[in-house]
Protein backbone atom coordinates (compact mmCIF):
# COMPACT_ATOMS: atom_id res chain seq x y z
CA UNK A 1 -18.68 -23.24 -208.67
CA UNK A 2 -16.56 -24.66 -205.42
CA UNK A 3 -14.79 -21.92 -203.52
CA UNK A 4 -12.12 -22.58 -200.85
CA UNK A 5 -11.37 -20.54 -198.39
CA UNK A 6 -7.83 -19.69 -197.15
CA UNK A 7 -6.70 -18.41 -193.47
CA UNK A 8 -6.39 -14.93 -195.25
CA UNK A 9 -9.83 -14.48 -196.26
CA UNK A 10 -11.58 -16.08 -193.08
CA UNK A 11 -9.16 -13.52 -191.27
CA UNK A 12 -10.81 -10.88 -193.12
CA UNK A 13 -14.65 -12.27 -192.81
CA UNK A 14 -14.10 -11.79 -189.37
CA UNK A 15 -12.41 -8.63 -189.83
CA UNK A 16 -14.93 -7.09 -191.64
CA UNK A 17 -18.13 -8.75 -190.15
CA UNK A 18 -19.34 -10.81 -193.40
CA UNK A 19 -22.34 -13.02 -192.72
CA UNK A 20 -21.32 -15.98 -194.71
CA UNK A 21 -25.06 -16.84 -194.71
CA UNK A 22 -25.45 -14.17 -197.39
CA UNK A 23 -22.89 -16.39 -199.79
CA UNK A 24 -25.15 -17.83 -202.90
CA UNK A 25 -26.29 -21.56 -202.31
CA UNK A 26 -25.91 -21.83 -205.89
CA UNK A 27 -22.05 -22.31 -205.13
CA UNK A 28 -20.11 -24.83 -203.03
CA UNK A 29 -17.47 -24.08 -199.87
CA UNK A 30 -15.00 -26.15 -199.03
CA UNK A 31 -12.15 -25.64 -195.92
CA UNK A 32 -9.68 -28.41 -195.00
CA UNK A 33 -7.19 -28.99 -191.64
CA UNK A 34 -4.72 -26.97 -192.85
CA UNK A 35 -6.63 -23.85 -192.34
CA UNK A 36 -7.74 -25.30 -188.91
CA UNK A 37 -4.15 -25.73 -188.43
CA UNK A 38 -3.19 -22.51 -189.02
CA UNK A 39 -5.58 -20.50 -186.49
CA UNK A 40 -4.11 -23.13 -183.88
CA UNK A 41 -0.89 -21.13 -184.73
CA UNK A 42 -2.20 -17.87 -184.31
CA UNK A 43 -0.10 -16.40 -181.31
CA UNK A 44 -2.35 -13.96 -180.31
CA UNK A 45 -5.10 -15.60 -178.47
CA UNK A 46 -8.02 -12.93 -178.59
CA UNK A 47 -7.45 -12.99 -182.48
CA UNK A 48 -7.25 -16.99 -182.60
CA UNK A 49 -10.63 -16.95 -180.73
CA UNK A 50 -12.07 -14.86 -183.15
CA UNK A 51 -10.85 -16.96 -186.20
CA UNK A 52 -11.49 -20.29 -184.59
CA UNK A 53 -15.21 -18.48 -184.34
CA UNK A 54 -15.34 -17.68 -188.45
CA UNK A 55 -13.70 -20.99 -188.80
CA UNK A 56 -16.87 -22.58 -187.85
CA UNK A 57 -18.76 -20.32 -189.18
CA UNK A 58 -17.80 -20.97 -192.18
CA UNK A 59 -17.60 -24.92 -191.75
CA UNK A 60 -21.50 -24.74 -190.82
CA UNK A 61 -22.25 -23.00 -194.65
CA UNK A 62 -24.46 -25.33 -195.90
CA UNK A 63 -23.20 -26.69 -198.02
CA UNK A 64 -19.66 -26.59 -196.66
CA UNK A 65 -17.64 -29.49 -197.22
CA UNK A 66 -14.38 -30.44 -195.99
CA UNK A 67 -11.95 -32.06 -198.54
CA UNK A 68 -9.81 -34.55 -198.42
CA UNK A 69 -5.65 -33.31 -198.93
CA UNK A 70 -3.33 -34.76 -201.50
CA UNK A 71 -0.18 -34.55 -199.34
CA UNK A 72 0.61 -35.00 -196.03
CA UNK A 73 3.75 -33.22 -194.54
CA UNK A 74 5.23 -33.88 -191.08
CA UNK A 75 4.49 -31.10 -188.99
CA UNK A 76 1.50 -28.98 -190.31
CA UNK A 77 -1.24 -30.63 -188.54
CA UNK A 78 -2.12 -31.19 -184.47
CA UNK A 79 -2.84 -34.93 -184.02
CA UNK A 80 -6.11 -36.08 -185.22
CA UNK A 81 -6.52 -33.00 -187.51
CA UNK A 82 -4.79 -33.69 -190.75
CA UNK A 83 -4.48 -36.61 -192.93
CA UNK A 84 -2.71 -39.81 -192.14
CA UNK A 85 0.26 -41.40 -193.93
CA UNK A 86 1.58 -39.53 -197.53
CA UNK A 87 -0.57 -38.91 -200.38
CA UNK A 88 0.06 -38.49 -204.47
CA UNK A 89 1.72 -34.87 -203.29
CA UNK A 90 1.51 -34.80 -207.22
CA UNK A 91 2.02 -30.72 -207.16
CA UNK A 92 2.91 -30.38 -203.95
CA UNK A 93 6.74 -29.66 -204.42
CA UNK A 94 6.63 -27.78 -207.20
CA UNK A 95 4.19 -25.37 -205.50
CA UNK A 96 5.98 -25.35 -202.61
CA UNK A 97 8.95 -23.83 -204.54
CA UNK A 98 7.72 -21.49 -206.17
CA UNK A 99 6.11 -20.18 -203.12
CA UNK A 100 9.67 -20.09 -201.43
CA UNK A 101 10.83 -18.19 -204.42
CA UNK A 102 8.01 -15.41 -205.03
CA UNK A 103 8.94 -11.68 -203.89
CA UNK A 104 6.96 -10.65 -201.17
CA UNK A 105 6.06 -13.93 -199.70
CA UNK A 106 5.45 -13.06 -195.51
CA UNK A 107 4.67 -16.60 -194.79
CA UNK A 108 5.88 -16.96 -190.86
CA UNK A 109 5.73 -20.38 -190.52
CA UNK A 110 6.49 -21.79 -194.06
CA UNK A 111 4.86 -22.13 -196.91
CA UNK A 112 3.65 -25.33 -196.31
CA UNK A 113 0.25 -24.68 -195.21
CA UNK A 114 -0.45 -22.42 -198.07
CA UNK A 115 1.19 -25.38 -200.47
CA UNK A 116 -1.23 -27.87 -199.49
CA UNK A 117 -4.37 -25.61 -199.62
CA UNK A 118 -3.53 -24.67 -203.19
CA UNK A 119 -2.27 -28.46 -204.44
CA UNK A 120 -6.24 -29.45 -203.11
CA UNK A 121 -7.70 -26.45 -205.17
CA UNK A 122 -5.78 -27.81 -208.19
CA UNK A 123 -6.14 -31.52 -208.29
CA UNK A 124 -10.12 -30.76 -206.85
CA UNK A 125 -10.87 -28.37 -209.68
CA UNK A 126 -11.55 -25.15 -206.73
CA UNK A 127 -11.17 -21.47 -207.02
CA UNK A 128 -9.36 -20.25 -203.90
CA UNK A 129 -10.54 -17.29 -202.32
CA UNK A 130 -7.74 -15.68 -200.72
CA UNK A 131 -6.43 -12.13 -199.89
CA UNK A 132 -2.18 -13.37 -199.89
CA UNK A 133 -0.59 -11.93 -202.84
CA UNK A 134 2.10 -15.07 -203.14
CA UNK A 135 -0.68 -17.48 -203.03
CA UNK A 136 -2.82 -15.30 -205.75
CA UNK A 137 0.45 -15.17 -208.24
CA UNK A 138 1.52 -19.40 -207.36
CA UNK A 139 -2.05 -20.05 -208.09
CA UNK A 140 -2.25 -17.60 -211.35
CA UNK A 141 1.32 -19.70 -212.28
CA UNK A 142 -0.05 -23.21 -211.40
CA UNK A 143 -3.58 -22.28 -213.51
CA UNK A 144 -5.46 -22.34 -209.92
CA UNK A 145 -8.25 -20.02 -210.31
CA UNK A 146 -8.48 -18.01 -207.31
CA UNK A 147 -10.24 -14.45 -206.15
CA UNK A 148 -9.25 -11.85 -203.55
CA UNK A 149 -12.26 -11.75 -201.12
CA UNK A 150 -13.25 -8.19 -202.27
CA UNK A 151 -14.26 -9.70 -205.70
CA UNK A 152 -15.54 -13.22 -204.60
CA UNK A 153 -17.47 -11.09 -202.44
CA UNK A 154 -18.92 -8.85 -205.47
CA UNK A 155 -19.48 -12.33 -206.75
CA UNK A 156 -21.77 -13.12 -204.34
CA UNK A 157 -23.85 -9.90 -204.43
CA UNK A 158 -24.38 -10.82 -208.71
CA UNK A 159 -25.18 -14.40 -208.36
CA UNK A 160 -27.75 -14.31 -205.17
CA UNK A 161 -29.97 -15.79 -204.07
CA UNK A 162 -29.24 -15.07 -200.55
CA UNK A 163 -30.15 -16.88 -197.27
């Protein structure tokens, strides 16, 4: 199976103190820029720290890949961190919207980032592990298989081995 990781549950790794090196090497981890980009945004700078720590934490999983993005929107990524030019954006709008029009969406900064994380779970065949109740009912709507960390986690503990 190939499991991406969103902001939300690499907030909550480090929250909770999960050693990713107990995640099954029977599965695959991917990350991309966008959730790079979003700890850059974190405003609070101890916190950032922390994430930017479980970001590589989780980047050094072996093996952890990181995958290639089928859009490229102005704005989401620091220079040299994102994609260059466009891309097919194939879902990419229509995920977009429907993230801009599901109840409870708290996105602060747009729902970009969380549109191009779940776009590259679709078109790359990924289950997203993620914690953001928009994202979990987009991806449910979109037929993007996702888990909350909780059970991806219980996942882990059935499928072993560990490290």
């Amino acid at each position: 199976m190939n499991f991406m990781f969103d902001t939300t549950a690499i907030n909550e790794i480090v929250k909770k103190g999960v050693d990713p090196s107990r995640f099954s090497k029977e599965h695959q981890y991917f990350i991309t820029p966008v959730q790079y980009s979003e700890i850059l945004c974190t405003a609070e700078s101890a916190m950032q720290q922390k994430l930017l720590k479980g970001f590589a934490v989780i980047k050094e999983l072996s093996p952890a890949h990181v995958v290639h993005l089928h859009s490229a929107p102005f704005g989401h990524f620091p220079f040299g961190h994102g994609p260059f030019g466009g891309g097919d954006g194939k879902y990419y709008d229509e995920i977009l919207r429907r993230l801009s029009e599901c109840p409870g969406n708290r996105s602060k900064r747009g729902d970009g980032f969380d549109t191009l994380i779940i776009e590259t779970c679709k078109m790359e065949m990924m289950t997203l592990v993620t914690n953001d109740g928009a994202a979990q009912k987009v991806c449910s709507d979109m037929e993007v298989d996702w888990l909350n960390l909780r059970d991806f986690l219980a996942q882990m503990e059935r499928t072993g081995p560990f490290m």
